[in-house]
N, C-alpha and C. Protein backbone atom coordinates (compact mmCIF):
# COMPACT_ATOMS: atom_id res chain seq x y z
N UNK A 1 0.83 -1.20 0.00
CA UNK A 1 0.00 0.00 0.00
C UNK A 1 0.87 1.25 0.00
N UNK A 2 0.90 1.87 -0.87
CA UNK A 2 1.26 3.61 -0.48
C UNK A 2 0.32 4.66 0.05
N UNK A 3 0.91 5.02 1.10
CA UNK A 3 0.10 5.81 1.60
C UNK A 3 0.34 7.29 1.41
N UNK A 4 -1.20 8.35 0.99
CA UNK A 4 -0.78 8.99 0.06
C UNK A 4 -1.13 10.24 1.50
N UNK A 5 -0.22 11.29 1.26
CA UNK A 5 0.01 12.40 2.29
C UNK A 5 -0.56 13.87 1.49
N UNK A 6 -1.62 14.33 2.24
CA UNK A 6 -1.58 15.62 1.86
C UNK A 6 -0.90 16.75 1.87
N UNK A 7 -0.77 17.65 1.78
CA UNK A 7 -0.12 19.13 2.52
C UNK A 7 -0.37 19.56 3.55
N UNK A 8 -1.45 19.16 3.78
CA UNK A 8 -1.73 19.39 5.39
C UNK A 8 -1.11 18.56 6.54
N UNK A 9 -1.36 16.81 5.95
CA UNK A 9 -0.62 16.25 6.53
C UNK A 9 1.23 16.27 6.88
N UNK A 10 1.57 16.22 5.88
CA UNK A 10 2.96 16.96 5.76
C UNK A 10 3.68 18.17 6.50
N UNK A 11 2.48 19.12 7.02
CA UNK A 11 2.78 20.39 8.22
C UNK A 11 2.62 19.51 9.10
N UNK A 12 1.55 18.79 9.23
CA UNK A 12 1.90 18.13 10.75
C UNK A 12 2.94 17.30 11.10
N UNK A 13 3.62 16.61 10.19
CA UNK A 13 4.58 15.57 10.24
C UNK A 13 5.86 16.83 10.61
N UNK A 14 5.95 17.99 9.61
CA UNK A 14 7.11 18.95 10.14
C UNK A 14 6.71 19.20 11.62
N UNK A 15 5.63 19.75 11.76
CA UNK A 15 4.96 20.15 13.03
C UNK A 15 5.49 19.24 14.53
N UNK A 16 5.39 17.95 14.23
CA UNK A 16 5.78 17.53 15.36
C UNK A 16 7.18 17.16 15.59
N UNK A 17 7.65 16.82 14.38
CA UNK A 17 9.50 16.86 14.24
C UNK A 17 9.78 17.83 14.65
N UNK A 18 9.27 19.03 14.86
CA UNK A 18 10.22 20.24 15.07
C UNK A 18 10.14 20.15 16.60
N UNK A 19 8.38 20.07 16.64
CA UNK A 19 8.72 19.97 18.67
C UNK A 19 9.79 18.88 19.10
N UNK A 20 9.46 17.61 18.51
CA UNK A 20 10.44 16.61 19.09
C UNK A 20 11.82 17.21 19.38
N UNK A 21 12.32 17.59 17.71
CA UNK A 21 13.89 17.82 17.91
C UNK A 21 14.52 19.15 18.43
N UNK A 22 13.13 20.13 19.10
CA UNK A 22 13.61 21.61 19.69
C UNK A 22 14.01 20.84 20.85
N UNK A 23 13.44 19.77 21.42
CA UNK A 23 13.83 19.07 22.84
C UNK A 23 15.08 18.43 23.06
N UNK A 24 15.51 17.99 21.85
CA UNK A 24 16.64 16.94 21.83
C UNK A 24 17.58 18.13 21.29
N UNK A 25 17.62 19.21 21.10
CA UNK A 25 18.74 20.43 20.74
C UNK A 25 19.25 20.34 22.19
N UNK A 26 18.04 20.44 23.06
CA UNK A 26 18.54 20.85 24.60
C UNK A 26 19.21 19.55 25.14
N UNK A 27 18.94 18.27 24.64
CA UNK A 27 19.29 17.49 25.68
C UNK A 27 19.09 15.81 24.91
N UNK A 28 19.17 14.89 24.33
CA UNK A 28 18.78 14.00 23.46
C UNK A 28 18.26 12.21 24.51
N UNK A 29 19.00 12.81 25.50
CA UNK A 29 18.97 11.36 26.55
C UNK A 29 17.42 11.37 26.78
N UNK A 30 16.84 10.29 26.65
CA UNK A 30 15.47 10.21 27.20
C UNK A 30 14.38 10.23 25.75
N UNK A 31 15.10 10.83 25.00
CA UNK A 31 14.12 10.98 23.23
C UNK A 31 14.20 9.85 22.66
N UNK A 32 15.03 8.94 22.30
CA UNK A 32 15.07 7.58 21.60
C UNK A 32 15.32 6.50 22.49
N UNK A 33 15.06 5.48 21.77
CA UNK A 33 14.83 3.85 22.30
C UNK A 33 16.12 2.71 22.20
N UNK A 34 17.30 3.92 21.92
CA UNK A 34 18.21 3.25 21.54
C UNK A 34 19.52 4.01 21.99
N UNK A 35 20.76 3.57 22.29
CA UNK A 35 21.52 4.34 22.67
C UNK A 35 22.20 5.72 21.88
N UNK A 36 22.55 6.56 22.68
CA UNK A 36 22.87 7.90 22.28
C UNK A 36 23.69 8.35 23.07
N UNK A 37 24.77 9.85 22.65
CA UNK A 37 25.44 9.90 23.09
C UNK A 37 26.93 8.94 23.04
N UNK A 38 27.96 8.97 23.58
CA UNK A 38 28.97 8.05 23.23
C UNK A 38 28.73 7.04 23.14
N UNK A 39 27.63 6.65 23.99
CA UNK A 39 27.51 5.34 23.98
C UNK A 39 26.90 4.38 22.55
N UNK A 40 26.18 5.39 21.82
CA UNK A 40 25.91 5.41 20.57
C UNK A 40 27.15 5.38 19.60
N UNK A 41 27.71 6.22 20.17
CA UNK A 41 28.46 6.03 18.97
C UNK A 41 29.97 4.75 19.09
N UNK A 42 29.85 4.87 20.21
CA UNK A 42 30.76 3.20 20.07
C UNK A 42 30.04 2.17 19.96
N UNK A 43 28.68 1.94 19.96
CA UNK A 43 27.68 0.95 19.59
C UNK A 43 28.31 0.65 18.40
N UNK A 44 28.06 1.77 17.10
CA UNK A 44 28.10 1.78 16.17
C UNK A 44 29.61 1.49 15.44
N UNK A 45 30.30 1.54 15.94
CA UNK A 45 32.18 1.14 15.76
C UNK A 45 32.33 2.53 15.06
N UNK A 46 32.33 3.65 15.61
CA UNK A 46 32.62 4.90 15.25
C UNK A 46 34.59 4.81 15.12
N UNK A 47 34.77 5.67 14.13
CA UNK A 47 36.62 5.39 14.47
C UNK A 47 36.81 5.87 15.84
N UNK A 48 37.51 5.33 16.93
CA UNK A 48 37.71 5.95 18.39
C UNK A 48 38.41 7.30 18.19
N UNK A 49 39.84 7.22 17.18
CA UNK A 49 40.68 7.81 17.03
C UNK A 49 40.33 9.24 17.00
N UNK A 50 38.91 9.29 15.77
CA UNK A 50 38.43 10.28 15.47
C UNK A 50 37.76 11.08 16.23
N UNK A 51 36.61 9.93 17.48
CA UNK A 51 35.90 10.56 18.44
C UNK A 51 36.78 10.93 19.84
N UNK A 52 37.76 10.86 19.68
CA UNK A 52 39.24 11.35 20.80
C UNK A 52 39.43 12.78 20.57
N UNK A 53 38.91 13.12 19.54
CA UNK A 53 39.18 14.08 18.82
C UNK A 53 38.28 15.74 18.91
N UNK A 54 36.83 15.09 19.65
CA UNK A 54 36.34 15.61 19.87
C UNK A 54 35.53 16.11 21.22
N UNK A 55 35.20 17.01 21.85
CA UNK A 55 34.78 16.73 23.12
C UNK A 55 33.37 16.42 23.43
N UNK A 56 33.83 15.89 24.82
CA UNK A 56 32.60 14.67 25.35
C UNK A 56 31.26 15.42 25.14
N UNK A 57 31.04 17.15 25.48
CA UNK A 57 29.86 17.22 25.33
C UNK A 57 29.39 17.74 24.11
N UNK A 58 29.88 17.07 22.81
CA UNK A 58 29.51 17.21 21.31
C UNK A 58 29.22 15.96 21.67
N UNK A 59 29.75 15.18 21.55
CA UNK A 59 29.48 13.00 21.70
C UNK A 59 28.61 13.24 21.98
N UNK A 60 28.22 13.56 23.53
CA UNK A 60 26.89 13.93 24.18
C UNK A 60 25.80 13.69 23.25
N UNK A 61 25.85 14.40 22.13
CA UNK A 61 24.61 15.03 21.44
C UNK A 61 24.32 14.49 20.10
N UNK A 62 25.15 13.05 20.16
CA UNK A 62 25.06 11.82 19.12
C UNK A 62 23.59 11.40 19.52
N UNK A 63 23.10 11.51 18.12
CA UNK A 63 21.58 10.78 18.27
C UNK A 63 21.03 9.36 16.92
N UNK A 64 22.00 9.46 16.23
CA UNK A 64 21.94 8.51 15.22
C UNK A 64 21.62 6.92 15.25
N UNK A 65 20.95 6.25 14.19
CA UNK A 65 20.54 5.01 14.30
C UNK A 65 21.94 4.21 13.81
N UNK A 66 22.87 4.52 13.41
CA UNK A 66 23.83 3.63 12.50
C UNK A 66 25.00 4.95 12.20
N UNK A 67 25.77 3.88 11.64
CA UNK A 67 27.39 4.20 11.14
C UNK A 67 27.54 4.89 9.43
N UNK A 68 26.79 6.07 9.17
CA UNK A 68 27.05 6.06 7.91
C UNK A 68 28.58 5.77 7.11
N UNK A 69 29.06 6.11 7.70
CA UNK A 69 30.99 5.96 7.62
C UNK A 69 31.45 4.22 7.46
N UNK A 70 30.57 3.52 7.84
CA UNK A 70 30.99 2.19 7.85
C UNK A 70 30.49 1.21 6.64
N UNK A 71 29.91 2.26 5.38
CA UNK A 71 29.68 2.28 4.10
C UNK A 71 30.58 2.06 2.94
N UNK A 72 31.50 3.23 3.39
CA UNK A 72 32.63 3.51 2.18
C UNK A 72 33.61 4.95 3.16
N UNK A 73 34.06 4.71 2.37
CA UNK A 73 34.90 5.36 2.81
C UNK A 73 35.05 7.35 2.33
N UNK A 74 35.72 7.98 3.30
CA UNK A 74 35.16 9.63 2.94
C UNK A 74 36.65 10.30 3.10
N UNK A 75 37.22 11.03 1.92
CA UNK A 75 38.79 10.81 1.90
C UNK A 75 38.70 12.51 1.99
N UNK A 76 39.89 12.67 1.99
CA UNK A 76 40.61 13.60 2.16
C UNK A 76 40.87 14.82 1.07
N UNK A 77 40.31 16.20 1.25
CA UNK A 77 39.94 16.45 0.16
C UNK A 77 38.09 16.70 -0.64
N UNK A 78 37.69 15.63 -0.12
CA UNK A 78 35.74 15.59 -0.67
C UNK A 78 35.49 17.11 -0.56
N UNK A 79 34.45 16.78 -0.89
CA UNK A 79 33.11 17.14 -0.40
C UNK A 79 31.54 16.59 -0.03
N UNK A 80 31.28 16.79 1.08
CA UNK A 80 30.29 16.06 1.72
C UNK A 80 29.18 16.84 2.22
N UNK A 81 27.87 16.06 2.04
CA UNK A 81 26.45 16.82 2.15
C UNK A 81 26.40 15.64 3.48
N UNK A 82 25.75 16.33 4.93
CA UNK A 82 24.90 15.84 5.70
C UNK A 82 23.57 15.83 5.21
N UNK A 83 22.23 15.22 5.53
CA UNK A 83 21.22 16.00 5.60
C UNK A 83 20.53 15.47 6.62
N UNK A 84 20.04 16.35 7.12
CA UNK A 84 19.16 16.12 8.58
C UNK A 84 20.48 15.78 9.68
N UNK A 85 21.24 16.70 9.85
CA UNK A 85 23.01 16.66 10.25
C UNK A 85 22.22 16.92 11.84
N UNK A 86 20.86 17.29 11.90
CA UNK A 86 21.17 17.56 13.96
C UNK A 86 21.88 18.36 14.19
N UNK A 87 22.51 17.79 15.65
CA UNK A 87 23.62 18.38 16.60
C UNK A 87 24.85 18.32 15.48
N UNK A 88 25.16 17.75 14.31
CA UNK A 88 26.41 17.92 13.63
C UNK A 88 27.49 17.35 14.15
N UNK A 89 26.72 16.23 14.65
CA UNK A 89 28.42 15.37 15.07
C UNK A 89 28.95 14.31 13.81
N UNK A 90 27.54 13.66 12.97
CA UNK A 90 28.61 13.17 11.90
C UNK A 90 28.98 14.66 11.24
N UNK A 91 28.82 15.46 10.92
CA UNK A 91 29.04 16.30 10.21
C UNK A 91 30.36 16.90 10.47
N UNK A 92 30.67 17.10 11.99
CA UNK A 92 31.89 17.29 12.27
C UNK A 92 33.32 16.54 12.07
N UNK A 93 32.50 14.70 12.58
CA UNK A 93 33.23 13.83 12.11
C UNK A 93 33.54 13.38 10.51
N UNK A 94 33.63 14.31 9.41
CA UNK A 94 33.14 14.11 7.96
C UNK A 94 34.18 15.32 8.30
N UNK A 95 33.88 16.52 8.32
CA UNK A 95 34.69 17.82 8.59
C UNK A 95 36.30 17.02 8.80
N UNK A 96 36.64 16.52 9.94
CA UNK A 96 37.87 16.11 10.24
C UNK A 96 38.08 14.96 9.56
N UNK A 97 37.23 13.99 8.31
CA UNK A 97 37.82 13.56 7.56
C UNK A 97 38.31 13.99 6.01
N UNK A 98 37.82 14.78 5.48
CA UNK A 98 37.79 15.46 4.42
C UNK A 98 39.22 16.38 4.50
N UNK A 99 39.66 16.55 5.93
CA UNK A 99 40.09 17.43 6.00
C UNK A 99 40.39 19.07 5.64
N UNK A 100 41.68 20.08 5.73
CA UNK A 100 41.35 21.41 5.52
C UNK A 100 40.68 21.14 3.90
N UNK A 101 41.42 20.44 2.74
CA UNK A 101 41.42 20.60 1.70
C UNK A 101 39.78 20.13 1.20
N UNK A 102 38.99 20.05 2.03
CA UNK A 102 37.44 19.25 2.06
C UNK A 102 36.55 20.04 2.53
N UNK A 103 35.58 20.47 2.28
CA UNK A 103 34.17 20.86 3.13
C UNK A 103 33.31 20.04 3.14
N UNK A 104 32.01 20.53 4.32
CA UNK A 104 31.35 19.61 4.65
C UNK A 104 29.95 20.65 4.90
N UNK A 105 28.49 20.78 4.65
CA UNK A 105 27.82 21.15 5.06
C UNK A 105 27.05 20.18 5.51
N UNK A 106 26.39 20.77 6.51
CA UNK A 106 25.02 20.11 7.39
C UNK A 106 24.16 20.61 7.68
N UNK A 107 22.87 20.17 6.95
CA UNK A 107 21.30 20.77 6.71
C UNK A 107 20.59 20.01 7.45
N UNK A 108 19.81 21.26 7.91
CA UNK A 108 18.62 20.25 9.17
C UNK A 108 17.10 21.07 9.08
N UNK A 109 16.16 20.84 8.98
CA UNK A 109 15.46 22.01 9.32
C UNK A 109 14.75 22.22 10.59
N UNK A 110 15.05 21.81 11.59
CA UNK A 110 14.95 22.58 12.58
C UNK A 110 16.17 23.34 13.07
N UNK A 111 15.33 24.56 13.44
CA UNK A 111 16.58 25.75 13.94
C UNK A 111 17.06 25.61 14.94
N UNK A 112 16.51 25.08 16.03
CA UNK A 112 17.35 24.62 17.15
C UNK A 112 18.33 23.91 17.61
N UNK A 113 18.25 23.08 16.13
CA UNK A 113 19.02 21.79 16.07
C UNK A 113 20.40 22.10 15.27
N UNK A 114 20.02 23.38 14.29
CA UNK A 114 20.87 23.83 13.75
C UNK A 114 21.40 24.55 15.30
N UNK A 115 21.15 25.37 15.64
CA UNK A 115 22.16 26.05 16.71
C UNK A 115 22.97 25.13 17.74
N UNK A 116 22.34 24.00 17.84
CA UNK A 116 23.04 23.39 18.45
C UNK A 116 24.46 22.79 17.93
N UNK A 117 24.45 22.68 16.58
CA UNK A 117 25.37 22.54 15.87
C UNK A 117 26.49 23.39 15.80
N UNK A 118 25.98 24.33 15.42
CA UNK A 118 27.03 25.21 15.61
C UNK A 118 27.59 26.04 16.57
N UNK A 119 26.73 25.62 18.08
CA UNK A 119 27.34 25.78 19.11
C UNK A 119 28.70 24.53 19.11
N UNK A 120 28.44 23.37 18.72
CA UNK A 120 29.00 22.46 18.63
C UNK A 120 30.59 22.47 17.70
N UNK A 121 30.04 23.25 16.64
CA UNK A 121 31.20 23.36 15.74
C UNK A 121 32.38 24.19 16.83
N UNK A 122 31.72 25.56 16.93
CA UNK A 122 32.57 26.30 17.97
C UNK A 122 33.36 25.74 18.72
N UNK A 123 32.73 24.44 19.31
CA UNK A 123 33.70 23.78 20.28
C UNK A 123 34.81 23.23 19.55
N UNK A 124 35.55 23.37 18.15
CA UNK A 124 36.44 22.77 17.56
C UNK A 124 37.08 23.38 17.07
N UNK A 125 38.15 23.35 16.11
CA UNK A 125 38.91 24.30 15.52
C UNK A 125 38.54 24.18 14.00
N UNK A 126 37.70 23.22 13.40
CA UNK A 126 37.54 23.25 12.17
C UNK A 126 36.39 24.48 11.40
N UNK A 127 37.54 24.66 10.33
CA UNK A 127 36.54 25.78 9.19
C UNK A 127 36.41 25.25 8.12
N UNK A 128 36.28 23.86 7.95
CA UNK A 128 35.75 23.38 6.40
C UNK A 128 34.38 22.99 6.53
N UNK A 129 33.86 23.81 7.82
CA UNK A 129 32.34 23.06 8.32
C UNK A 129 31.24 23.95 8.19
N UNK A 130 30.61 23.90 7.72
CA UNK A 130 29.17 24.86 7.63
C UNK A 130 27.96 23.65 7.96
N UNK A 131 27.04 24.67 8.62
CA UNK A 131 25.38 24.38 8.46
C UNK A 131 24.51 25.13 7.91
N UNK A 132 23.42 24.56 7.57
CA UNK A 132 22.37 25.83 6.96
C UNK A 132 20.86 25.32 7.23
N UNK A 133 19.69 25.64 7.36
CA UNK A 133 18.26 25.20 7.32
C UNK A 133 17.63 24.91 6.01
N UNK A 134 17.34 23.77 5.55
CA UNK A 134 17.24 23.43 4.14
C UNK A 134 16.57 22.05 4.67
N UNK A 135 15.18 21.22 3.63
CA UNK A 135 15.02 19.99 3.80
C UNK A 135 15.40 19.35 2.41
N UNK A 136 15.82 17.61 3.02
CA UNK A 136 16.12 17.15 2.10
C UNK A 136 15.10 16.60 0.91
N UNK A 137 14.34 17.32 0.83
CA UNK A 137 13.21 17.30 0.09
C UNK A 137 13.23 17.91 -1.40
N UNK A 138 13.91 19.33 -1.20
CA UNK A 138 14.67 20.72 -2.07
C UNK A 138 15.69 21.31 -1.09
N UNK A 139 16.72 20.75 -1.84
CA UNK A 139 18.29 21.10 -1.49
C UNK A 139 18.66 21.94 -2.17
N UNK A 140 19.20 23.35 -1.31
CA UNK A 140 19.55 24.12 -2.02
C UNK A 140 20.85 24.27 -2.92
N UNK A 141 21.22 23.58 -3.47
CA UNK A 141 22.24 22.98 -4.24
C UNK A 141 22.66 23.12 -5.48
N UNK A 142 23.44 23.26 -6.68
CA UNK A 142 23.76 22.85 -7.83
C UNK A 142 23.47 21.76 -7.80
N UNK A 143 23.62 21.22 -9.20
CA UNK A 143 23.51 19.76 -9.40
C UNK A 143 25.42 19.17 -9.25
N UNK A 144 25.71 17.48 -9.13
CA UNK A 144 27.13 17.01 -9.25
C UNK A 144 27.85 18.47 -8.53
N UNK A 145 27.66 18.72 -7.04
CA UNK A 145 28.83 19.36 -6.61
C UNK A 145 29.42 18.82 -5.21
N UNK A 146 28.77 17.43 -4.86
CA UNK A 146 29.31 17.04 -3.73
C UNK A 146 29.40 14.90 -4.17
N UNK A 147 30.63 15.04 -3.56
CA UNK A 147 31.80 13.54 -3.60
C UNK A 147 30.39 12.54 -2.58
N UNK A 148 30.29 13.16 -1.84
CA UNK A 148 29.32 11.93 -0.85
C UNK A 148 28.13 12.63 -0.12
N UNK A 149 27.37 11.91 -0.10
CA UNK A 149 26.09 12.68 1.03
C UNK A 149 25.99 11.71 1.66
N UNK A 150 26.00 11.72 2.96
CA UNK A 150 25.33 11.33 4.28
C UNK A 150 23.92 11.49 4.73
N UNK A 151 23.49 10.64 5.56
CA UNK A 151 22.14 10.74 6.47
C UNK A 151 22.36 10.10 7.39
N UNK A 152 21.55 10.36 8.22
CA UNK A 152 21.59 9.08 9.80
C UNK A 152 20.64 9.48 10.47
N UNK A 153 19.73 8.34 10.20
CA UNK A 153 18.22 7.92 10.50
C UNK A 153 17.34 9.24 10.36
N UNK A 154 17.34 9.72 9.43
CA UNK A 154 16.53 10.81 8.57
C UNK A 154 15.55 10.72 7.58
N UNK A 155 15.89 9.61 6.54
CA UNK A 155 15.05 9.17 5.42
C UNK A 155 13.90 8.87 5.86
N UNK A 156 14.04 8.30 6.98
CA UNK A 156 12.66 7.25 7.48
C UNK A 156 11.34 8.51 7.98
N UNK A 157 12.24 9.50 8.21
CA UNK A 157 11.02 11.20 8.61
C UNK A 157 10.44 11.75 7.49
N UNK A 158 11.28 11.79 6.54
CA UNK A 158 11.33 12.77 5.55
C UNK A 158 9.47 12.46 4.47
N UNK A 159 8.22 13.10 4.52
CA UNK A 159 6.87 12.21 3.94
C UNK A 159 7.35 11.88 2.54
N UNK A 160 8.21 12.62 1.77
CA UNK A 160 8.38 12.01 0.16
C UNK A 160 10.06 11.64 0.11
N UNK A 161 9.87 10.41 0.32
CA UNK A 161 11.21 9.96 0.32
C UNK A 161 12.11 9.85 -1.24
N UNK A 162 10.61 9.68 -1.73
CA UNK A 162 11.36 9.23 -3.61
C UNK A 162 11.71 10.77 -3.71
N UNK A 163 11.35 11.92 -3.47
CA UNK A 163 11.84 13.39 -4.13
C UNK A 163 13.39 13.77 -2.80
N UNK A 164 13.68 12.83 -2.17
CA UNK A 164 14.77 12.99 -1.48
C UNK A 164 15.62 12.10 -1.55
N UNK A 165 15.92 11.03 -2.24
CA UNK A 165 16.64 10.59 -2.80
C UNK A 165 16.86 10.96 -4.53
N UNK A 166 15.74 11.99 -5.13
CA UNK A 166 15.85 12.21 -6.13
C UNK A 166 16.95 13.66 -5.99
N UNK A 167 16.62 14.17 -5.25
CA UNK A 167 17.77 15.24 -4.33
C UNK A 167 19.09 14.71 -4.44
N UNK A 168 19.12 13.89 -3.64
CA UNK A 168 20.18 13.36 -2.91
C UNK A 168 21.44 13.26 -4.22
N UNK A 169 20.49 12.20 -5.29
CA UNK A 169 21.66 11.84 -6.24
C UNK A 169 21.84 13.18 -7.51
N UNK A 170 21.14 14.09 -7.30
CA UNK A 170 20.75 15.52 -8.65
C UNK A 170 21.90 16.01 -7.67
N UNK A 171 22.62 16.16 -6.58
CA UNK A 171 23.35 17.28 -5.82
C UNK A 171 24.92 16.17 -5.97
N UNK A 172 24.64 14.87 -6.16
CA UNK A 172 26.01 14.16 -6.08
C UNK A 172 26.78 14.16 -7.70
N UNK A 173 28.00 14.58 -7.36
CA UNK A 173 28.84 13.85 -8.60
C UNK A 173 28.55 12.66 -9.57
N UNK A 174 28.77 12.61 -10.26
CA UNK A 174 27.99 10.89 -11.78
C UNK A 174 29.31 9.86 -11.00
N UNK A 175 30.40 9.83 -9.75
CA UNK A 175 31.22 9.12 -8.85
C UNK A 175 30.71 8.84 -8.09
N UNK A 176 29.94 9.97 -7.19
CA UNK A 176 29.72 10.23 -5.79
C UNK A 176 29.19 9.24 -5.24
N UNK A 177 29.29 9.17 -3.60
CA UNK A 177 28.69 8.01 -2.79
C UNK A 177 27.30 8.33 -2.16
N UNK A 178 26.33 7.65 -2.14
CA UNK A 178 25.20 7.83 -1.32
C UNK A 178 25.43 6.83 0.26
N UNK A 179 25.16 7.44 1.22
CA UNK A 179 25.77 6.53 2.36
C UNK A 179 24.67 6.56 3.30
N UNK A 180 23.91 6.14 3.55
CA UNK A 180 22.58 6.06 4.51
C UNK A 180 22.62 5.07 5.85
N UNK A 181 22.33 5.68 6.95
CA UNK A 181 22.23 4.70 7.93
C UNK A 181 20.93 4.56 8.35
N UNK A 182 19.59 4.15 8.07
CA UNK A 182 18.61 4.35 8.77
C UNK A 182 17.80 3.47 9.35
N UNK A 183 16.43 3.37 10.14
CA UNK A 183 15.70 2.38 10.22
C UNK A 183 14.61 2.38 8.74
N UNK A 184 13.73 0.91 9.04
CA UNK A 184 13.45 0.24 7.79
C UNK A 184 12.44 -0.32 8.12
N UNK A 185 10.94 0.18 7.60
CA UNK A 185 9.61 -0.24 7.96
C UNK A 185 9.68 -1.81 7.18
N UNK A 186 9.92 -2.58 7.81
CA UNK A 186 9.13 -3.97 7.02
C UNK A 186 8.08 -4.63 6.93
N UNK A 187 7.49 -4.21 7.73
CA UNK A 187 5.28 -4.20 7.00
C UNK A 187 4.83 -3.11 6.79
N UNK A 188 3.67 -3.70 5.89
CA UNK A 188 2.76 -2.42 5.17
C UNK A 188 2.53 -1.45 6.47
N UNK A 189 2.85 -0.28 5.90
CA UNK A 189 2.10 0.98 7.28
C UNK A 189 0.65 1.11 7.24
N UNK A 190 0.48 1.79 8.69
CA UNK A 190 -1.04 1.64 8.29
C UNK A 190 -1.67 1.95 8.13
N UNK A 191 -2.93 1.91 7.60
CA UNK A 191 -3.71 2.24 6.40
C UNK A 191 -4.60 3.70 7.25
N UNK A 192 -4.42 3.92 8.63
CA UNK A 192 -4.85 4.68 9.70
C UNK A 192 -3.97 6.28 9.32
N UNK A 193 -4.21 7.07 8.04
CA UNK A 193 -3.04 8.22 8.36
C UNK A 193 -2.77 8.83 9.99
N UNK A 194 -4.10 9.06 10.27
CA UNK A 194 -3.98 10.11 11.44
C UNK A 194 -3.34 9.08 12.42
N UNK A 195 -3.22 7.66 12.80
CA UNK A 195 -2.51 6.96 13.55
C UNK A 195 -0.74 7.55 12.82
N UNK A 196 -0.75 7.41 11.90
CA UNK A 196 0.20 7.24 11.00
C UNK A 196 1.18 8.49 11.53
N UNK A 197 0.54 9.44 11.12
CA UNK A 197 1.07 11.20 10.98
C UNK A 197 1.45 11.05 12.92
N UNK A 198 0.47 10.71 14.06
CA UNK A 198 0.57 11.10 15.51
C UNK A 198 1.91 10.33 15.80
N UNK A 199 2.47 9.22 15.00
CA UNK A 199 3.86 8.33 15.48
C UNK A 199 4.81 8.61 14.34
N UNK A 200 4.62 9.32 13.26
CA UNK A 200 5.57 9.86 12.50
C UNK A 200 6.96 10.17 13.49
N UNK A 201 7.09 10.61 14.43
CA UNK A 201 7.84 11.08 15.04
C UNK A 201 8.17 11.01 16.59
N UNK A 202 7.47 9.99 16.88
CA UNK A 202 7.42 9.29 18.18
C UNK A 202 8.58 8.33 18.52
């Protein structure tokens, strides 16, 4: 079954993502069902080396389902798209792989989540790092100007997923890597929108 979303529905699905993630800007422990924070991210076999690298209360503010990094590999030099980057800790961790000769932006559209980011960046010395408010829905982008795009557990929010992966690959290089970590509905959803739209984001 596809289940088909209005415009109305679609404000509400932003509508409650935004409350969720104005909460988890402030604080992420207690929002998901799964570990977060360092502990997340050594779940996930994050490079240690890399997260040594950064301080504990950026880790802190790891909220991700998976390892996009444990895909392919993100060299030195890229360029790399987050989307739905959060607190910007892969984004940071992408930043310090790309290194100086690399940039990295990270798009989120909530604003809180963006500030938290770049409270976050502050805490580092890197300038190949930007954020901006943009969904991955319409990326504000050229077409072929970024080596890899990232996500982590974003796709699964986003109501038109086919026009965000149609994004995704219109903004990548005819090389580039698509690298996704997310969760993965394996039965039909249900046929209940308004059930549907109230756990969109639960």
């Amino acid at each position: 079954m596809k289940t088909i979303l209005c415009d109305e529905d679609k404000k509400k699905i932003e509508k409650g993502l935004r409350k969720k993630y104005t909460q988890v800007a402030i604080s992420p422990e207690g929002s998901f069902r799964y570990p977060t924070g360092e502990d997340g991210l050594k779940g996930q076999n994050y490079n240690h080396e890399i997260l040594e690298k950064l301080p504990q209360d950026v880790l802190s503010f790891y909220c991700g389902v998976g390892n996009p990094f444990s895909l392919g590999a993100v060299n030195e030099g890229e360029s790399v798209l987050d989307i739905g980057c959060g607190a910007g800790v892969d984004t940071l961790i992408a930043g310090m792989m790309v290194g100086q000769e690399g940039w990295v932006v990270g798009i989120d559209i909530t604003p809180e989540m963006l500030r938290r980011a770049e409270q976050n960046l502050a805490k580092t010395t890197l300038a190949n790092v930007a954020f901006q408010e943009a969904s991955g829905e319409s990326l504000p982008f050229p077409e072929a100007c970024f080596d890899v795009v990232i996500s982590n557990g974003v796709f699964n929010l986003i109501p038109d997923k086919l026009k965000a992966l149609e994004e995704a690959f219109r903004v990548l290089k005819p090389s580039g890597r698509l690298m996704i970590a997310d969760q993965v509905l394996i039965t039909e959803p249900s046929e209940d929108v308004e059930s549907l739209i109230d756990n969109w984001s639960a």
